[in-house]
Protein backbone atom coordinates (compact mmCIF):
# COMPACT_ATOMS: atom_id res chain seq x y z
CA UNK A 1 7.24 -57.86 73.14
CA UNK A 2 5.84 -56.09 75.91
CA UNK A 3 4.86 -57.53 79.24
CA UNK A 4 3.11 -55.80 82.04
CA UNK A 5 1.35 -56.36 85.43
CA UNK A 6 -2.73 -55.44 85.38
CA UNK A 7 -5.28 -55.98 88.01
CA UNK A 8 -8.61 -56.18 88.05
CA UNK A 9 -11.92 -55.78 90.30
CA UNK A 10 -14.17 -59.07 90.91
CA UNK A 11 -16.96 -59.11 93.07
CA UNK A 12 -14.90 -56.92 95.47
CA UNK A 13 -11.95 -58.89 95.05
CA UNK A 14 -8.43 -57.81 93.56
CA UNK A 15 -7.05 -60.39 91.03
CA UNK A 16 -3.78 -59.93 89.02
CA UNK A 17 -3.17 -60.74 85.15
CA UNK A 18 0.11 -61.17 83.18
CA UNK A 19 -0.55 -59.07 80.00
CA UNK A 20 1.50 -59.69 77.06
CA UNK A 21 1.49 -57.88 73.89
CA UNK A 22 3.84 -57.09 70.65
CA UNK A 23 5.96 -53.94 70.39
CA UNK A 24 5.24 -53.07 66.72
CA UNK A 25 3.00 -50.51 66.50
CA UNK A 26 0.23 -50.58 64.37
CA UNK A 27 -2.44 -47.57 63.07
CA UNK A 28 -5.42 -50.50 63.83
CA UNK A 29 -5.55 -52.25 67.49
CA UNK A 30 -5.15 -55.97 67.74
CA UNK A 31 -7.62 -58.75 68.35
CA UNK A 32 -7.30 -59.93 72.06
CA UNK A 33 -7.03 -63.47 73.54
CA UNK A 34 -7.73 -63.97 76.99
CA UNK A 35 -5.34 -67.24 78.55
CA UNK A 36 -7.16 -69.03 81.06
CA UNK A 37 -5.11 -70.64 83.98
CA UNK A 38 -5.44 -74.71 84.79
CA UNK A 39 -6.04 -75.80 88.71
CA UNK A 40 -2.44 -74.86 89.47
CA UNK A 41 -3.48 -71.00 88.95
CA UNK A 42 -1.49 -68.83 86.47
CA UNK A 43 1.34 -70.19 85.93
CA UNK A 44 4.81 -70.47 83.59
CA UNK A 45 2.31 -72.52 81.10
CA UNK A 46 0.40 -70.00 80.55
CA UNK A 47 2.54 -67.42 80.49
CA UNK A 48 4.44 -69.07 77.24
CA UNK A 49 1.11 -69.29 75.72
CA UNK A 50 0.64 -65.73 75.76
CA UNK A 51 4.35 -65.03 74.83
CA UNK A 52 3.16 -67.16 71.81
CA UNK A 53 -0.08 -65.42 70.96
CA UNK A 54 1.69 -62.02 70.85
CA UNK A 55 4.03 -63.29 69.06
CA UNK A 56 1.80 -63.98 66.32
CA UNK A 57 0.13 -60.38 66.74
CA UNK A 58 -2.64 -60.76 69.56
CA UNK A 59 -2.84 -59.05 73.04
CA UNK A 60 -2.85 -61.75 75.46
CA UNK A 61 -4.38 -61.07 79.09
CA UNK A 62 -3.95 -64.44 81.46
CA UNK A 63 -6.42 -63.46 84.73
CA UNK A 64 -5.66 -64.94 87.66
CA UNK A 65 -9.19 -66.44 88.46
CA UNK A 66 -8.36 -67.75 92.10
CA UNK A 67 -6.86 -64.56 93.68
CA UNK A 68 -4.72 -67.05 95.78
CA UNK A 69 -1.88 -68.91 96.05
CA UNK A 70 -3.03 -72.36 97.14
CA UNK A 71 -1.10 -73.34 99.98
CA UNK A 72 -2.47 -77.48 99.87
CA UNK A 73 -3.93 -79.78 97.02
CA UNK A 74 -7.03 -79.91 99.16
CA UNK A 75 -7.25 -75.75 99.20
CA UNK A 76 -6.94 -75.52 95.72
CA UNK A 77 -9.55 -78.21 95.02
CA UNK A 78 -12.02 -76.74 97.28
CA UNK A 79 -11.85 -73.44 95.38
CA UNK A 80 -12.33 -75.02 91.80
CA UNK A 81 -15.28 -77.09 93.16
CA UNK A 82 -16.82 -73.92 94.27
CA UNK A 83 -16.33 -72.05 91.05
CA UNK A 84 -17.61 -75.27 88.98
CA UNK A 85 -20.64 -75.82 90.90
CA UNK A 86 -21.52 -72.14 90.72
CA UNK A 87 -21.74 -71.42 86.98
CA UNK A 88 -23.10 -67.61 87.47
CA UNK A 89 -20.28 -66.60 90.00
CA UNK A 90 -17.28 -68.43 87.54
CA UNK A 91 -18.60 -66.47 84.45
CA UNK A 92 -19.09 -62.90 86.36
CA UNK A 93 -15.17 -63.26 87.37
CA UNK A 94 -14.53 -63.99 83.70
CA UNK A 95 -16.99 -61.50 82.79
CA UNK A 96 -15.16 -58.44 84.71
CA UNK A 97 -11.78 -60.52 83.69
CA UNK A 98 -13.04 -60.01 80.00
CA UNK A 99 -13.98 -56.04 80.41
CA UNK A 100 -10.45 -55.56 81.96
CA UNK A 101 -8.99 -56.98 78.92
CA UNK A 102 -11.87 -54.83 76.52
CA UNK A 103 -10.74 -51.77 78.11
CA UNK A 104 -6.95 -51.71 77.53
CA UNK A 105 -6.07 -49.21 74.90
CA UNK A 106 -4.88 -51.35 72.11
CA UNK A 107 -7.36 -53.90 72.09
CA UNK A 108 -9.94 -54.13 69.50
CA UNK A 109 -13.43 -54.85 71.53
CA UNK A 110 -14.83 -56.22 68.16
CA UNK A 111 -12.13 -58.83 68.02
CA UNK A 112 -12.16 -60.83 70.87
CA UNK A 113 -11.52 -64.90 72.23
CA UNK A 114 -10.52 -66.98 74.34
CA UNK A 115 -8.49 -69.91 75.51
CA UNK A 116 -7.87 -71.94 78.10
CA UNK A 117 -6.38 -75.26 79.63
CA UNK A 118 -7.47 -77.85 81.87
CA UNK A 119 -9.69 -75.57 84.41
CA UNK A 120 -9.42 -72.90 81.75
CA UNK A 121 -10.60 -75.09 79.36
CA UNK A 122 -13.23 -75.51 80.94
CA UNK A 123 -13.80 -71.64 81.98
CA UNK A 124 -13.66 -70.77 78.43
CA UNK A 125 -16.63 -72.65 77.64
CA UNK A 126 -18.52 -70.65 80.11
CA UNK A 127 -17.56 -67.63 78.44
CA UNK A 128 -18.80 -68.93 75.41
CA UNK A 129 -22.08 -70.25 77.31
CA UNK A 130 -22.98 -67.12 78.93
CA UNK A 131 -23.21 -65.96 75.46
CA UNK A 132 -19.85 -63.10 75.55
CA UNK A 133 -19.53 -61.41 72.82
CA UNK A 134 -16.33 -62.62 71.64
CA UNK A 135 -15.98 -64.25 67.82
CA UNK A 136 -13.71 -67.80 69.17
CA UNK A 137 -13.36 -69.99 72.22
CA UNK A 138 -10.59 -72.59 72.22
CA UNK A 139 -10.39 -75.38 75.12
CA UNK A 140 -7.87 -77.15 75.60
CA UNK A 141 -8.22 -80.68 77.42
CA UNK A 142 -10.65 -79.06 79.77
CA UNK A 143 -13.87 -80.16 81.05
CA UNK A 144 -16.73 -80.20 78.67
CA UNK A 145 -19.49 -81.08 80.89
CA UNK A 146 -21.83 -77.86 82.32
CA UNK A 147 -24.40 -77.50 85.04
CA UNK A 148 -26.07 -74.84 83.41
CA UNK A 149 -25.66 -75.63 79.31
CA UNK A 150 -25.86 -73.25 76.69
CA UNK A 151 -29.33 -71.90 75.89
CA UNK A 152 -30.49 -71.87 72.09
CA UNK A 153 -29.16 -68.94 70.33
CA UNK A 154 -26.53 -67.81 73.54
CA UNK A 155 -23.22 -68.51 72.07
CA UNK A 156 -21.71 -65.72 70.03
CA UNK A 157 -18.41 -67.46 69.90
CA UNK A 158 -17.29 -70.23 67.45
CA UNK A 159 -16.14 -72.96 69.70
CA UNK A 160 -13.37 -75.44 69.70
CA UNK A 161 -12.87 -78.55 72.37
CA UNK A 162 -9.73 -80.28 71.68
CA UNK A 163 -9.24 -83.36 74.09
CA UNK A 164 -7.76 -86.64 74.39
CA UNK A 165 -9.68 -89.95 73.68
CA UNK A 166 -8.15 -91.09 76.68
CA UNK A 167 -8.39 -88.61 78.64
CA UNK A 168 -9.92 -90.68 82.07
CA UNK A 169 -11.55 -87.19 83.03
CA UNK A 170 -13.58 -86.64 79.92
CA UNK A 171 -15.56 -89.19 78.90
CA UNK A 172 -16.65 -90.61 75.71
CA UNK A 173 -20.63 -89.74 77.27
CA UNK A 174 -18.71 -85.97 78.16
CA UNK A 175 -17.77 -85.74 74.28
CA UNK A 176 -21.29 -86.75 73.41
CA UNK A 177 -23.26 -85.01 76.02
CA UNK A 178 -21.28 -81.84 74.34
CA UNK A 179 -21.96 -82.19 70.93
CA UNK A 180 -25.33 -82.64 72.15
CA UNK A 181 -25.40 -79.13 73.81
CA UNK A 182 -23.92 -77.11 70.89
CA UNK A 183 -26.24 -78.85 68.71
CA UNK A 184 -29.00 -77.61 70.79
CA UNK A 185 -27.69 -74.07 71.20
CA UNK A 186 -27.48 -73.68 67.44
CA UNK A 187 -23.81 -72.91 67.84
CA UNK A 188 -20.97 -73.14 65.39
CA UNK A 189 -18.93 -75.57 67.05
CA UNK A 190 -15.92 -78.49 66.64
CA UNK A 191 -14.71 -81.22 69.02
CA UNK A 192 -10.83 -82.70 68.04
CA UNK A 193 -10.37 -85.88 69.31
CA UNK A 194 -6.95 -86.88 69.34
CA UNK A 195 -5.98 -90.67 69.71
CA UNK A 196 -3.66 -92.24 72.51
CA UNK A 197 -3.76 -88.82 74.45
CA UNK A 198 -4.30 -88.75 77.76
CA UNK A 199 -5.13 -85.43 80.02
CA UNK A 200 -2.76 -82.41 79.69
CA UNK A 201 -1.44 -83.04 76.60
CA UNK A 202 -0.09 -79.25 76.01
CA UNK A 203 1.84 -79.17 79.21
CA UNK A 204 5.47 -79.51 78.29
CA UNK A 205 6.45 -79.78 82.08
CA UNK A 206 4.78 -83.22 82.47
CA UNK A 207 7.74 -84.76 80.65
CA UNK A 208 9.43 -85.04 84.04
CA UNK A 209 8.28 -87.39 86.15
CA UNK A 210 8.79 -85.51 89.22
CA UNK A 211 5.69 -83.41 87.48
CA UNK A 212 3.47 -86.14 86.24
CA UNK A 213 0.10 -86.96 88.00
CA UNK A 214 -1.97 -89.88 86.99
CA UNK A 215 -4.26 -89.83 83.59
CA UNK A 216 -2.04 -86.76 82.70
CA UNK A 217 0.60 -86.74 79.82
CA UNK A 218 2.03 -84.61 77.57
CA UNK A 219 1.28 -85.40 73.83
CA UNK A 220 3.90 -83.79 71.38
CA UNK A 221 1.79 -84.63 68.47
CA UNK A 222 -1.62 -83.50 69.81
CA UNK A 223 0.15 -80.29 71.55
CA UNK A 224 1.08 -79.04 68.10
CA UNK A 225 -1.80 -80.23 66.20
CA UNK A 226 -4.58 -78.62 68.28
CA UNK A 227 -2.34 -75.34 68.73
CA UNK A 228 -2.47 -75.21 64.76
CA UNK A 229 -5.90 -75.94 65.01
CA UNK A 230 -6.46 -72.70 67.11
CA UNK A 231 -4.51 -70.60 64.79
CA UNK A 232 -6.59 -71.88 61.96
CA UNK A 233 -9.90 -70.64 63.91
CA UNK A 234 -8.57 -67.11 64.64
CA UNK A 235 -7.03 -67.03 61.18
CA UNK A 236 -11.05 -67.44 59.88
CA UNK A 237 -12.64 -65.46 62.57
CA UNK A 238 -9.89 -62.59 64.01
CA UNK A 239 -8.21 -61.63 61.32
């Protein structure tokens, strides 16, 4: 596979994005996935995600979505809490992220989704509220709550929330509070609930405890179950 460097405009801000794609060549171009970044920015995570996804034939674009290195906790948590609590500035930066990743050469713009963990779980659900045209969004144990929900008839995308029922930072009201809002918006939509999972589930690195932060843990089980779950959704929807 092929991996290359790509930046992209924002609001008058630079970002960066890791952009991984497969070295066959094909007459057709591929469906894209866009890999969005957890709190910890773009990281090793997400870069083996989109080693993963290109193995399997995508293009994968991971966006930086901070366009900083956050030098404290309390930085980096000031700059999510600003993105969260402005829904319209979050989904323009995935917006130009998105037409960065529509305009590369061998990316089919009718074949699009997204995915995204923790934060990017999260983000991708904005995506698929501000009513993108892309055909899936996948979150993985991200936040499911929204200050502006979905509108009826918005989302394009078919959506998929996995999380953990024990995940302390999403709620059994969250869950329902979601289903409610997809119901609403008329979207085509699934939540995975997996049992004794806590937050994090798909991060391998959590395994060491110099890594491990409370109500996170990595889930073996759940890891690979909602990762075949994803494949299953962009085997219906991108193939």
């Amino acid at each position: 596979m092929t991996e290359h460097r790509i930046e992209f405009a924002s609001a008058g801000q630079t970002f960066t994005g890791f952009l991984c794609e497969p070295d066959t060549e094909l007459a057709e171009r591929r469906a894209g996935v866009m890999v969005l970044h957890g709190g910890a920015g773009l990281g090793a995570h997400e870069r083996d995600r989109a080693r993963r996804l290109a193995e399997l034939g995508y293009v994968a674009f991971v966006p930086d979505l901070f366009g900083e290195i956050f030098q404290s906790r309390e930085r980096g948590m000031e700059v999510i809490k600003r993105l969260v609590g402005d829904p319209p500035a979050l989904r323009k930066r995935l917006a130009d992220a998105l037409g960065c990743m529509v305009s590369l050469s061998g990316v089919d713009a009718a074949r699009l989704a997204a995915i995204g963990f923790c934060f990017g779980g999260l983000a991708a659900l904005e995506l698929a509220r501000s009513g993108a045209a892309m055909r899936a969004v996948v979150s993985f144990h991200g936040g499911l709550t929204a200050q502006a929900p979905a509108e009826p008839g918005t989302v394009k995308a078919r959506v998929l929330a996995c999380t953990g029922a024990a995940d302390p930072f999403v709620t059994r009201e969250h869950r329902t509070a979601f289903e409610d809002e997809m119901t609403r918006a008329g979207a085509d939509w699934q939540l995975h609930v997996y049992g004794n999972t806590l937050h994090g589930f798909t991060e391998r690195h959590l395994v060491d405890p110099k890594a491990q932060r409370p109500g996170s843990q990595y889930h073996e089980a759940s890891d690979h179950r909602s990762w075949g779950a994803m494949r299953a959704l962009f085997a219906e929807c991108l193939a």
